[in-house]
N, C-alpha and C. Protein backbone atom coordinates (compact mmCIF):
# COMPACT_ATOMS: atom_id res chain seq x y z
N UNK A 1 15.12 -8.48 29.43
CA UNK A 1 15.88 -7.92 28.35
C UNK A 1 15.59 -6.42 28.26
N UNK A 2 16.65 -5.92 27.86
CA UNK A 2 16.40 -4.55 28.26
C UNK A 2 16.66 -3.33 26.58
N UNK A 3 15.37 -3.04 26.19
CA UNK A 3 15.24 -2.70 24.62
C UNK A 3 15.37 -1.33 24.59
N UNK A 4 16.66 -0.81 23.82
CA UNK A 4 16.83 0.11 23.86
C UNK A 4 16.03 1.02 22.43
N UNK A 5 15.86 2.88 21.72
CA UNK A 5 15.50 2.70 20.81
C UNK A 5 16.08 2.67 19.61
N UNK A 6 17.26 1.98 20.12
CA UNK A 6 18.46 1.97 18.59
C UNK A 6 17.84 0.78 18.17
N UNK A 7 17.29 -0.54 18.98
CA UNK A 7 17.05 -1.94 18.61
C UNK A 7 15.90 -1.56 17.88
N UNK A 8 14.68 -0.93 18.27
CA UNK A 8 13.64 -0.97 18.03
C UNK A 8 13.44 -0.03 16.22
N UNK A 9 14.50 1.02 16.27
CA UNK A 9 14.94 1.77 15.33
C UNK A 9 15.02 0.71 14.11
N UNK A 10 16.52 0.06 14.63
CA UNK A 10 16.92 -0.99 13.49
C UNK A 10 15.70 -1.95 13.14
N UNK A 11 15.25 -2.80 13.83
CA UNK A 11 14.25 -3.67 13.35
C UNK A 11 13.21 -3.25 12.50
N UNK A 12 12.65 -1.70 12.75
CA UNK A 12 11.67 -0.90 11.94
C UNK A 12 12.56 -0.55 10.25
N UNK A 13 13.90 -0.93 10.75
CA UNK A 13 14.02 -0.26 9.42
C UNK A 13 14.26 -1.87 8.78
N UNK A 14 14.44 -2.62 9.29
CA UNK A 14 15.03 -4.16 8.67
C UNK A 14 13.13 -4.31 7.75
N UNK A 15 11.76 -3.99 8.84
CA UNK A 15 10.79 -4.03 8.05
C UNK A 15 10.56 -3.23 7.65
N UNK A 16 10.73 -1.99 7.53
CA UNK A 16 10.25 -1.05 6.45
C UNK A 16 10.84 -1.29 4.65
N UNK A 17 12.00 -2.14 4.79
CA UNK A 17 12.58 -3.16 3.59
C UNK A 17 11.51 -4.00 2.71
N UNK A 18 10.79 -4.62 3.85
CA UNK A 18 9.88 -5.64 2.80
C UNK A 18 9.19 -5.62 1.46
N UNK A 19 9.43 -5.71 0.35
CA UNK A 19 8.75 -5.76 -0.65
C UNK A 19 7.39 -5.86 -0.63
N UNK A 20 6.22 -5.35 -1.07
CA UNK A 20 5.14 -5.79 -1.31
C UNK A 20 5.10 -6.76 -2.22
N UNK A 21 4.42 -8.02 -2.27
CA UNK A 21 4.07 -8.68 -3.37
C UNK A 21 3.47 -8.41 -4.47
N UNK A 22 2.78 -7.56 -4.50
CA UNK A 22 1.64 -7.30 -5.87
C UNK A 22 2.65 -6.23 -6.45
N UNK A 23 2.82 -5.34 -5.84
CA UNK A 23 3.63 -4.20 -6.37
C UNK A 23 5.39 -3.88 -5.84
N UNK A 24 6.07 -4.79 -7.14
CA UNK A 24 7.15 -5.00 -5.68
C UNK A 24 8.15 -4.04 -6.00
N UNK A 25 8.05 -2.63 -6.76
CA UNK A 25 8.56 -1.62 -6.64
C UNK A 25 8.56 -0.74 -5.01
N UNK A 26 7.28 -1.03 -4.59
CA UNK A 26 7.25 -0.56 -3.50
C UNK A 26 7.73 -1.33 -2.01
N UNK A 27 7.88 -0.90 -0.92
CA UNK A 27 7.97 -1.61 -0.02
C UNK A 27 6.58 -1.43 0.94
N UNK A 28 6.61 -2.43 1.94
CA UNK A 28 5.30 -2.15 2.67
C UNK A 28 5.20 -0.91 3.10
N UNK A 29 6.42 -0.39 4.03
CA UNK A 29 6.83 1.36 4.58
C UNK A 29 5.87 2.36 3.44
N UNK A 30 6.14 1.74 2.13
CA UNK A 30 5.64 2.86 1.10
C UNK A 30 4.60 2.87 0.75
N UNK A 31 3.73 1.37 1.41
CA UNK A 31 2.81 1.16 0.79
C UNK A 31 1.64 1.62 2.06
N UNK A 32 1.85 1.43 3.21
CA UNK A 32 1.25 2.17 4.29
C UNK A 32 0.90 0.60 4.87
N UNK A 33 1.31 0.04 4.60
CA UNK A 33 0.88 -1.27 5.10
C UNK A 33 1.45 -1.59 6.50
N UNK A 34 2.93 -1.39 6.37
CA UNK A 34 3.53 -1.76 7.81
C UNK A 34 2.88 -0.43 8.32
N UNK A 35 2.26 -0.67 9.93
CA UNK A 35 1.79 -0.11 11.08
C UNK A 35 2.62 -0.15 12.39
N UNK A 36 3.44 -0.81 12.31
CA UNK A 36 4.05 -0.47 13.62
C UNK A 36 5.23 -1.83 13.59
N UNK A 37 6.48 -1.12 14.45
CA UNK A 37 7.22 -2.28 14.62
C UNK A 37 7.67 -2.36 16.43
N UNK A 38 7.30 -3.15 17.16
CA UNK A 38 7.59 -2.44 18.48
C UNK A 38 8.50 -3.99 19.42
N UNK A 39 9.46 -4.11 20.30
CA UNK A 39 9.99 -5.30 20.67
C UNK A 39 9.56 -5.28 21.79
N UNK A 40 9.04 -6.59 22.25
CA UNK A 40 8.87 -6.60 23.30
C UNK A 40 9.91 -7.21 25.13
N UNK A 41 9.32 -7.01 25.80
CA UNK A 41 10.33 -6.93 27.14
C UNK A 41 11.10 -8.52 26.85
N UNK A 42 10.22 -9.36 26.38
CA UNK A 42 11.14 -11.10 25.85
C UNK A 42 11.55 -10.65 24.95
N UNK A 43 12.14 -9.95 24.47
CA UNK A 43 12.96 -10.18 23.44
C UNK A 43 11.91 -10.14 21.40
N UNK A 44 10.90 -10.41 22.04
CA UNK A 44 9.83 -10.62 20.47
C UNK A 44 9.55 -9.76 19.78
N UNK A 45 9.96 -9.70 18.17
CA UNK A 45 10.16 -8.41 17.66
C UNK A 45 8.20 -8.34 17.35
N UNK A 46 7.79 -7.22 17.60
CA UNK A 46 5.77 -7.71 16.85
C UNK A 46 6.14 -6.79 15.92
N UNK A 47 5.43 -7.16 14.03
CA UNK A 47 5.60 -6.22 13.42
C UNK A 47 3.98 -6.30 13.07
N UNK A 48 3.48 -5.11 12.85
CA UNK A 48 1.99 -5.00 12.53
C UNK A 48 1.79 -4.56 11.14
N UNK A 49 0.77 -5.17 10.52
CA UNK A 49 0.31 -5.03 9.10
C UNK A 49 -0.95 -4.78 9.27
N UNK A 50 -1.57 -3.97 7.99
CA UNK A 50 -2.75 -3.46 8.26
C UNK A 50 -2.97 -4.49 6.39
N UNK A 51 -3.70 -5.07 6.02
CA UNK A 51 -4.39 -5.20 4.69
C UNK A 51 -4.92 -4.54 3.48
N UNK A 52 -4.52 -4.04 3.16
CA UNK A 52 -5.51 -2.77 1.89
C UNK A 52 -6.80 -3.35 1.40
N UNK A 53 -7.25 -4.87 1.60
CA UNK A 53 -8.57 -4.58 2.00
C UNK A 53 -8.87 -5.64 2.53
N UNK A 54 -10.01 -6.31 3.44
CA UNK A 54 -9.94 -7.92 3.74
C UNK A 54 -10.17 -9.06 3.07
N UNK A 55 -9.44 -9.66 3.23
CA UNK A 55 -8.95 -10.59 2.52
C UNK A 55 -7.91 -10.86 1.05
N UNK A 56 -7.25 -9.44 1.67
CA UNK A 56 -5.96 -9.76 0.49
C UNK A 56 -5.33 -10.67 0.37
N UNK A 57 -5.56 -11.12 -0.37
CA UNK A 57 -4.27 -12.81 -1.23
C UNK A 57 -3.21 -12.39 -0.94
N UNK A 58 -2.24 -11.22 -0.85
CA UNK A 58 -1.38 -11.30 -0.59
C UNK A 58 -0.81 -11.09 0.90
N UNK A 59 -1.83 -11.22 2.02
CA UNK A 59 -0.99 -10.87 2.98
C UNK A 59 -0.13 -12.45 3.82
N UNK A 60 -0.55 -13.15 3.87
CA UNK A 60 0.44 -14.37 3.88
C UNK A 60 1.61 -14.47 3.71
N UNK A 61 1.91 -13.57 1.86
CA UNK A 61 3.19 -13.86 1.54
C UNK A 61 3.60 -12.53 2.53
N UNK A 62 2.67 -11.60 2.72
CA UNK A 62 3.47 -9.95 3.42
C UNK A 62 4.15 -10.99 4.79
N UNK A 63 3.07 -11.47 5.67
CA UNK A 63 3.81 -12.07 6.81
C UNK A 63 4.76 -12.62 6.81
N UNK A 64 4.74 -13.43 5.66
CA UNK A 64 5.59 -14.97 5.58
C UNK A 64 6.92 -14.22 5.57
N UNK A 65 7.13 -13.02 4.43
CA UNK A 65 8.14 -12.09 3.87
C UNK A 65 9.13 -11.37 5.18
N UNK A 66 7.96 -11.27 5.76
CA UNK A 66 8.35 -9.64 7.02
C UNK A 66 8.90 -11.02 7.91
N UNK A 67 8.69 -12.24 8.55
CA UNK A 67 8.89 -13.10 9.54
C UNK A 67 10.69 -13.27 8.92
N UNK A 68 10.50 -13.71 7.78
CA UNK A 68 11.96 -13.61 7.26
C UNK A 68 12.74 -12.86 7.47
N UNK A 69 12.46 -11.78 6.58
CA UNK A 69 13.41 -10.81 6.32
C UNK A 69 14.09 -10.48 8.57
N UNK A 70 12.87 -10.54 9.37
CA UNK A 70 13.30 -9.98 10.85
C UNK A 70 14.55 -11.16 11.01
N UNK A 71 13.58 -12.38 10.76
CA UNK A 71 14.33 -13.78 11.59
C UNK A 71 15.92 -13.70 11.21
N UNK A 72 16.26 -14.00 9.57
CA UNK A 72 17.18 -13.27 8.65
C UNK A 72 18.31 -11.87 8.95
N UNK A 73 17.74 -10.86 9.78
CA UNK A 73 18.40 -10.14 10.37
C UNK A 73 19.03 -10.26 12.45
N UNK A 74 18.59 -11.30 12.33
CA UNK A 74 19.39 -11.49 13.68
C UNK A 74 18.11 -11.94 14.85
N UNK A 75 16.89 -11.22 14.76
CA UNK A 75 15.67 -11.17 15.78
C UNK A 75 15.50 -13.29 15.71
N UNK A 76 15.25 -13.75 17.50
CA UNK A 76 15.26 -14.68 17.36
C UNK A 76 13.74 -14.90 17.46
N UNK A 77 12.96 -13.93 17.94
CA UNK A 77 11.14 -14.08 18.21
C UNK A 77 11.08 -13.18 17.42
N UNK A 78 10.09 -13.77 16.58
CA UNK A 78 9.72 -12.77 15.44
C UNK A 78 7.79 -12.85 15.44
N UNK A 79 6.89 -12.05 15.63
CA UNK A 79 5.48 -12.23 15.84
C UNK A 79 4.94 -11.20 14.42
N UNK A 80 4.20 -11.46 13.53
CA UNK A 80 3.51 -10.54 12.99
C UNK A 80 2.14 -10.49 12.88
N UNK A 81 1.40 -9.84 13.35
CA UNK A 81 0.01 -9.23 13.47
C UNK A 81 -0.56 -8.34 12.62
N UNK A 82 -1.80 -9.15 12.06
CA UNK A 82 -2.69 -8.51 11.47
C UNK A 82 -3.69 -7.11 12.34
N UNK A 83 -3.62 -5.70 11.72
CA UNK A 83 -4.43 -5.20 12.30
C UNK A 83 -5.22 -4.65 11.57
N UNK A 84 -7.20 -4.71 11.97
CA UNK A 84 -7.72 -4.33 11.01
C UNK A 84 -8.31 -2.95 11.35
N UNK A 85 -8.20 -2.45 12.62
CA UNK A 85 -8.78 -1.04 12.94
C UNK A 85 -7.42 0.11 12.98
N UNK A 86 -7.74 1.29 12.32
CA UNK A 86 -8.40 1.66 11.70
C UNK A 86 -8.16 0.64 10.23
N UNK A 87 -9.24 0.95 9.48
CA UNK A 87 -9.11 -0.03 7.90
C UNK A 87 -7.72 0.91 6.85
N UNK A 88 -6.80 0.34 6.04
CA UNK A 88 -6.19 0.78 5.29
C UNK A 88 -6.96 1.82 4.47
N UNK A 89 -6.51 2.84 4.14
CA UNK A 89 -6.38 4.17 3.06
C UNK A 89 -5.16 4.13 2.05
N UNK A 90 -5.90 4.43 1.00
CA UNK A 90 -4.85 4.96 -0.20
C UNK A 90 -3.75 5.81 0.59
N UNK A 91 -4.24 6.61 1.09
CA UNK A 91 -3.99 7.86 1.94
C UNK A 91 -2.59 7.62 2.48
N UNK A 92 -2.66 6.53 2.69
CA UNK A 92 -1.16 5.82 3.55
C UNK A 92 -0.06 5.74 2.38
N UNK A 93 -0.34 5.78 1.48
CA UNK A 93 0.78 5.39 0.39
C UNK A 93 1.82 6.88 0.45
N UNK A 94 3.13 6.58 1.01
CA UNK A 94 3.88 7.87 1.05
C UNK A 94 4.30 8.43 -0.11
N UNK A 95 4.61 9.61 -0.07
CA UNK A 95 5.13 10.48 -1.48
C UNK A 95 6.15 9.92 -2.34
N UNK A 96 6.95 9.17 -1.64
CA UNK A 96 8.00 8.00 -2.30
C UNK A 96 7.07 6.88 -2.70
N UNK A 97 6.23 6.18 -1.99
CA UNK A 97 5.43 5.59 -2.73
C UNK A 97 4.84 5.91 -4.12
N UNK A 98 4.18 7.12 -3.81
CA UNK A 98 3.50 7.19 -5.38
C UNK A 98 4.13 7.82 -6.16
N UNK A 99 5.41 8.61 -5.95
CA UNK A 99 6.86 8.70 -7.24
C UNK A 99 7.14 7.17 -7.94
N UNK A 100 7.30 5.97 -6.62
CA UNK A 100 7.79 5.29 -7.52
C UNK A 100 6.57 4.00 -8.03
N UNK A 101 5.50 4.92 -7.89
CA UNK A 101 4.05 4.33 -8.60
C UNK A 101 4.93 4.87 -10.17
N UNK A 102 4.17 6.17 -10.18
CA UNK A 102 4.68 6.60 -11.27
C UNK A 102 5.58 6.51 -12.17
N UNK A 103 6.93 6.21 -11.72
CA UNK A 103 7.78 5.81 -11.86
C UNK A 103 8.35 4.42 -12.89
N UNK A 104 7.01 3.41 -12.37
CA UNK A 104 6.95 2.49 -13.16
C UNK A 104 5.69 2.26 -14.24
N UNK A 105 5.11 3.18 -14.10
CA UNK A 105 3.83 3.27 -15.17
C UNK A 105 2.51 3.39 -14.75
N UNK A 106 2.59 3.18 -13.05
CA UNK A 106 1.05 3.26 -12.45
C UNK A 106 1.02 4.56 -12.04
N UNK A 107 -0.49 4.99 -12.16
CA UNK A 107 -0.80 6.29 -11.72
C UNK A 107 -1.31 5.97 -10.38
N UNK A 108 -0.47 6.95 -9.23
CA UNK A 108 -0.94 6.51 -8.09
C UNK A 108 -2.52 7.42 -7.78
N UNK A 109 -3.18 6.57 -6.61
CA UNK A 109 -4.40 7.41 -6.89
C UNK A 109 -4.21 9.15 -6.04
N UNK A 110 -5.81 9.42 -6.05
CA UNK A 110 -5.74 10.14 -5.74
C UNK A 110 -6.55 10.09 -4.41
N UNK A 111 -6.91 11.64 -3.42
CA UNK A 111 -7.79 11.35 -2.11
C UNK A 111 -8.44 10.08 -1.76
N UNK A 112 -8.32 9.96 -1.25
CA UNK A 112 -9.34 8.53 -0.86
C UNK A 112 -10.79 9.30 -0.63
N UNK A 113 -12.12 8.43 -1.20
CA UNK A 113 -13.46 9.17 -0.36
C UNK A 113 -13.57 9.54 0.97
N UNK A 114 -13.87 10.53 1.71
CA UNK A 114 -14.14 10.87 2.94
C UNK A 114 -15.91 10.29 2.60
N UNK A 115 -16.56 9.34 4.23
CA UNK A 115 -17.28 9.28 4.82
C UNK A 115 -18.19 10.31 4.50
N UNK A 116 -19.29 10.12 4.31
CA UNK A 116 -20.39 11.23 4.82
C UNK A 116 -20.91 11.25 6.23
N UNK A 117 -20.55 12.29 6.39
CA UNK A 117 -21.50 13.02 7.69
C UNK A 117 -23.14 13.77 7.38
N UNK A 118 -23.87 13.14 8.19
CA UNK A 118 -25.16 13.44 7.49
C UNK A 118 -25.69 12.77 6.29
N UNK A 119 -26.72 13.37 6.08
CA UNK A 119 -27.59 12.68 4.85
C UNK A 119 -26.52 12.29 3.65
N UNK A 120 -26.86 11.12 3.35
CA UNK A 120 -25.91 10.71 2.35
C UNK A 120 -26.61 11.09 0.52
N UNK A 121 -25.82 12.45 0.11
CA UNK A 121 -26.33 12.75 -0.83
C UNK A 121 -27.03 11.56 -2.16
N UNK A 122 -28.07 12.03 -3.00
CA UNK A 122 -28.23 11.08 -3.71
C UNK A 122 -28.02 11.19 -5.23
N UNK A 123 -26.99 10.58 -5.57
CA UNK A 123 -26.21 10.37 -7.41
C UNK A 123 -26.52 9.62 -7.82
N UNK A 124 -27.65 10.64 -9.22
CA UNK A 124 -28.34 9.28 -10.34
C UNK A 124 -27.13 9.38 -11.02
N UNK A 125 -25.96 9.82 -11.32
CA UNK A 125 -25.05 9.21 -12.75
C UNK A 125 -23.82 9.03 -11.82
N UNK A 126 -22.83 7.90 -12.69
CA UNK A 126 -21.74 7.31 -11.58
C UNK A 126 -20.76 8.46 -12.33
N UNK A 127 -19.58 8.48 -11.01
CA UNK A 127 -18.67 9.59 -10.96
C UNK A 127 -17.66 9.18 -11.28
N UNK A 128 -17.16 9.32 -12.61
CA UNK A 128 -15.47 8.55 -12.69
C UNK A 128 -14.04 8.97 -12.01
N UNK A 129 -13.31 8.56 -11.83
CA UNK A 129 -12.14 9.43 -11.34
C UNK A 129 -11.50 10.05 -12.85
N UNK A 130 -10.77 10.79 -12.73
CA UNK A 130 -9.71 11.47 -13.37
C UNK A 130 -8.63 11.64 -13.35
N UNK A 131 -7.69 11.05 -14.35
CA UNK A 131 -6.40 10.63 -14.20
C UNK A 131 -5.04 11.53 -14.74
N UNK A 132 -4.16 11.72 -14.11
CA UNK A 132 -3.02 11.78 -15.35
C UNK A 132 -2.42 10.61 -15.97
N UNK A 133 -1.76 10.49 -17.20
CA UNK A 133 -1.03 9.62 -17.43
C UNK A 133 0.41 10.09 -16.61
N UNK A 134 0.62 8.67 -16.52
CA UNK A 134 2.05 8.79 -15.41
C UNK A 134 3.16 8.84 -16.38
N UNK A 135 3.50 8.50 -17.58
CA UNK A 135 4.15 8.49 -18.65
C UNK A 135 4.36 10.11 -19.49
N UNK A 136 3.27 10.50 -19.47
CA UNK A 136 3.45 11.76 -20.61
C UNK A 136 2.87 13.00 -19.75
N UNK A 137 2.30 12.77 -18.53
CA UNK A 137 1.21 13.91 -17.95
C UNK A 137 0.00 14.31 -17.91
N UNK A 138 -0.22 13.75 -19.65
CA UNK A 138 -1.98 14.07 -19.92
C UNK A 138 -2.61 13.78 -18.98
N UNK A 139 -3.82 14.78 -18.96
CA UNK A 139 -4.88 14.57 -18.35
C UNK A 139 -6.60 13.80 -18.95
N UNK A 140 -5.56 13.70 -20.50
CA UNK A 140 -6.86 13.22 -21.65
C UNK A 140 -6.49 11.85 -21.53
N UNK A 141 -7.13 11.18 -20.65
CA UNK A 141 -6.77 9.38 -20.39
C UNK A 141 -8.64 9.11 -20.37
N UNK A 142 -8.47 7.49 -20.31
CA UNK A 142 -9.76 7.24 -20.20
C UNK A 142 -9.75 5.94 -19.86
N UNK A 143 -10.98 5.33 -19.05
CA UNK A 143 -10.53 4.03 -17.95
C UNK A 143 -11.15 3.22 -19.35
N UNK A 144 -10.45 2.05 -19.62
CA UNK A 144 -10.89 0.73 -20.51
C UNK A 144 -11.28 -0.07 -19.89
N UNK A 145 -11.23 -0.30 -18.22
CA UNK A 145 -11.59 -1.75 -17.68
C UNK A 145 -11.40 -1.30 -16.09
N UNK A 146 -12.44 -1.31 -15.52
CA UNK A 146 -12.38 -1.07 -14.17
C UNK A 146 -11.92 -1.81 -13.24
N UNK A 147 -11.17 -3.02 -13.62
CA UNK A 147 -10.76 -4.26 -12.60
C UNK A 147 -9.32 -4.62 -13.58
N UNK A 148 -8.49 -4.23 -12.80
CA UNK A 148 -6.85 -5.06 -13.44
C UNK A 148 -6.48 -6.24 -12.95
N UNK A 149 -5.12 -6.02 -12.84
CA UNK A 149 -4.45 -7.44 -12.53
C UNK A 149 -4.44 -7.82 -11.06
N UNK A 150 -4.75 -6.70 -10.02
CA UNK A 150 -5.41 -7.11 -9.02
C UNK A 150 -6.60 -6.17 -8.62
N UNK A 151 -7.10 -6.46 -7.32
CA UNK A 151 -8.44 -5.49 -6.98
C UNK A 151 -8.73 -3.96 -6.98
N UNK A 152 -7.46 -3.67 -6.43
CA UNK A 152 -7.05 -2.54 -6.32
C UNK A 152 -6.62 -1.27 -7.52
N UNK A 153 -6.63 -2.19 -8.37
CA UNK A 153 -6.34 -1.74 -9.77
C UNK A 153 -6.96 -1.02 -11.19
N UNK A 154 -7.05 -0.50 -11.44
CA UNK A 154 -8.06 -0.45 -13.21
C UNK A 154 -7.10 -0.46 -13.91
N UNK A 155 -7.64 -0.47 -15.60
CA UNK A 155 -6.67 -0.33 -16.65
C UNK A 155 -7.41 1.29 -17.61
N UNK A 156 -6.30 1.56 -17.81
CA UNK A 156 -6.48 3.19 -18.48
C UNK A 156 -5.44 3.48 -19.46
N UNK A 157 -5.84 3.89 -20.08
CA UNK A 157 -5.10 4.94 -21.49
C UNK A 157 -5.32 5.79 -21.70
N UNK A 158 -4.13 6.56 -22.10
CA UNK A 158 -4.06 7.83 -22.45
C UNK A 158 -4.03 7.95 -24.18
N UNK A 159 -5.49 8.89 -24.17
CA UNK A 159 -5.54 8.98 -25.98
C UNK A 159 -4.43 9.63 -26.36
N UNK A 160 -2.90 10.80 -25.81
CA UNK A 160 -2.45 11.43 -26.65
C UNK A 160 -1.39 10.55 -26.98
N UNK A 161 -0.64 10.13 -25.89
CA UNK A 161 0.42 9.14 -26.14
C UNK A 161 0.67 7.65 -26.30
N UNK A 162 -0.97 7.71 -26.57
CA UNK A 162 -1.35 5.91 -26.56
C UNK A 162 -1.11 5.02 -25.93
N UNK A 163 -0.64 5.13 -24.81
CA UNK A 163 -0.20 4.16 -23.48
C UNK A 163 -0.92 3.72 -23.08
N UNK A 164 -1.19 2.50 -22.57
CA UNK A 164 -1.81 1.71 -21.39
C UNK A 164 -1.31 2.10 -20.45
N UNK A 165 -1.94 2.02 -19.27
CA UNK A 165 -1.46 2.20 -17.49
C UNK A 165 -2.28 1.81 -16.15
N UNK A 166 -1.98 1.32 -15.35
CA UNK A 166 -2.68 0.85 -14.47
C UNK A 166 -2.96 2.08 -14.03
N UNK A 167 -4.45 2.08 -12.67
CA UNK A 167 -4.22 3.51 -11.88
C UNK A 167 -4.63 2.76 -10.62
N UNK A 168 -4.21 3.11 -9.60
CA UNK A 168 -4.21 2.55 -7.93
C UNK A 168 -5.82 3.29 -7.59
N UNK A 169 -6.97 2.42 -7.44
CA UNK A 169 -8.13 3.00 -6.82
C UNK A 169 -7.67 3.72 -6.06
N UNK A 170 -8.72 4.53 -5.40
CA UNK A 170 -8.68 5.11 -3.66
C UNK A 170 -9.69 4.59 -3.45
N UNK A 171 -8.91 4.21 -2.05
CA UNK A 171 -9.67 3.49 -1.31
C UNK A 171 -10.19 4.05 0.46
């Protein structure tokens, strides 16, 4: 079979469609999750997923979702692969991603930690992040609960406009 890159084009864009489950404003494309979509010489579309962290509960439904949505668009071999090197980053979440974080009330995060090189400095007091509210802008928010509705998550308010809001760790 002979794969041209209009096929390989289309199929990337049939998965760059997929909804995330947890956050289903976003799609995987936005979420940095899809890693690659590539067909192979039989005909087998492979689409690659990376996890945002191991053992996400939701990647099952990501596969189960992405096997569809390909099979659903015409592809008769459909393969999807987990990949865990390099590990997912916040970092991956595209600028359309975290507009339409915002968008719906979550503050997307911010840098992900860089690694230390060298001696790993030593912090007696813990370092909070700092948020805007995604609603009003403030920067006067404050975390109420470090674990939301999933892992990846906290819960935060903003004292001026009294909102609740999720904020996306970095990871």
């Amino acid at each position: 079979m002979v794969t041209t890159s209009a096929d390989v084009h289309r199929a990337r864009q049939v998965a760059a469609r997929v909804p995330d489950p947890e956050l289903p404003m976003l799609t995987l494309a936005d979420l940095g999750v899809l890693r690659n979509v590539t067909i192979l010489t039989d005909g087998t579309v492979v689409a690659e997923l990376t996890p945002t962290y191991s053992g996400c509960p939701a990647m099952a439904e990501m596969r189960a979702e992405m096997a569809e949505r390909l099979s659903n668009a015409g592809y008769e071999r459909v393969e999807v692969r987990t990949v865990l090197a390099p590990p997912w980053t916040t970092d991956w979440i595209t600028p359309a991603g975290r507009r339409k974080l915002t968008e719906h009330g979550i503050a997307p995060p911010g840098p992900a930690p860089r690694p230390a090189t060298g001696p790993v400095p030593l912090v007696l007091s813990t370092t909070r992040p700092t948020t805007s509210c995604p609603r009003c802008g403030s920067t006067d928010t404050q975390e109420t609960s470090r674990f939301g509705a999933t892992s990846c998550k906290a819960l935060w308010r903003c004292r001026p406009c009294r909102e609740p809001f999720e904020y996306v760790k970095e990871i």
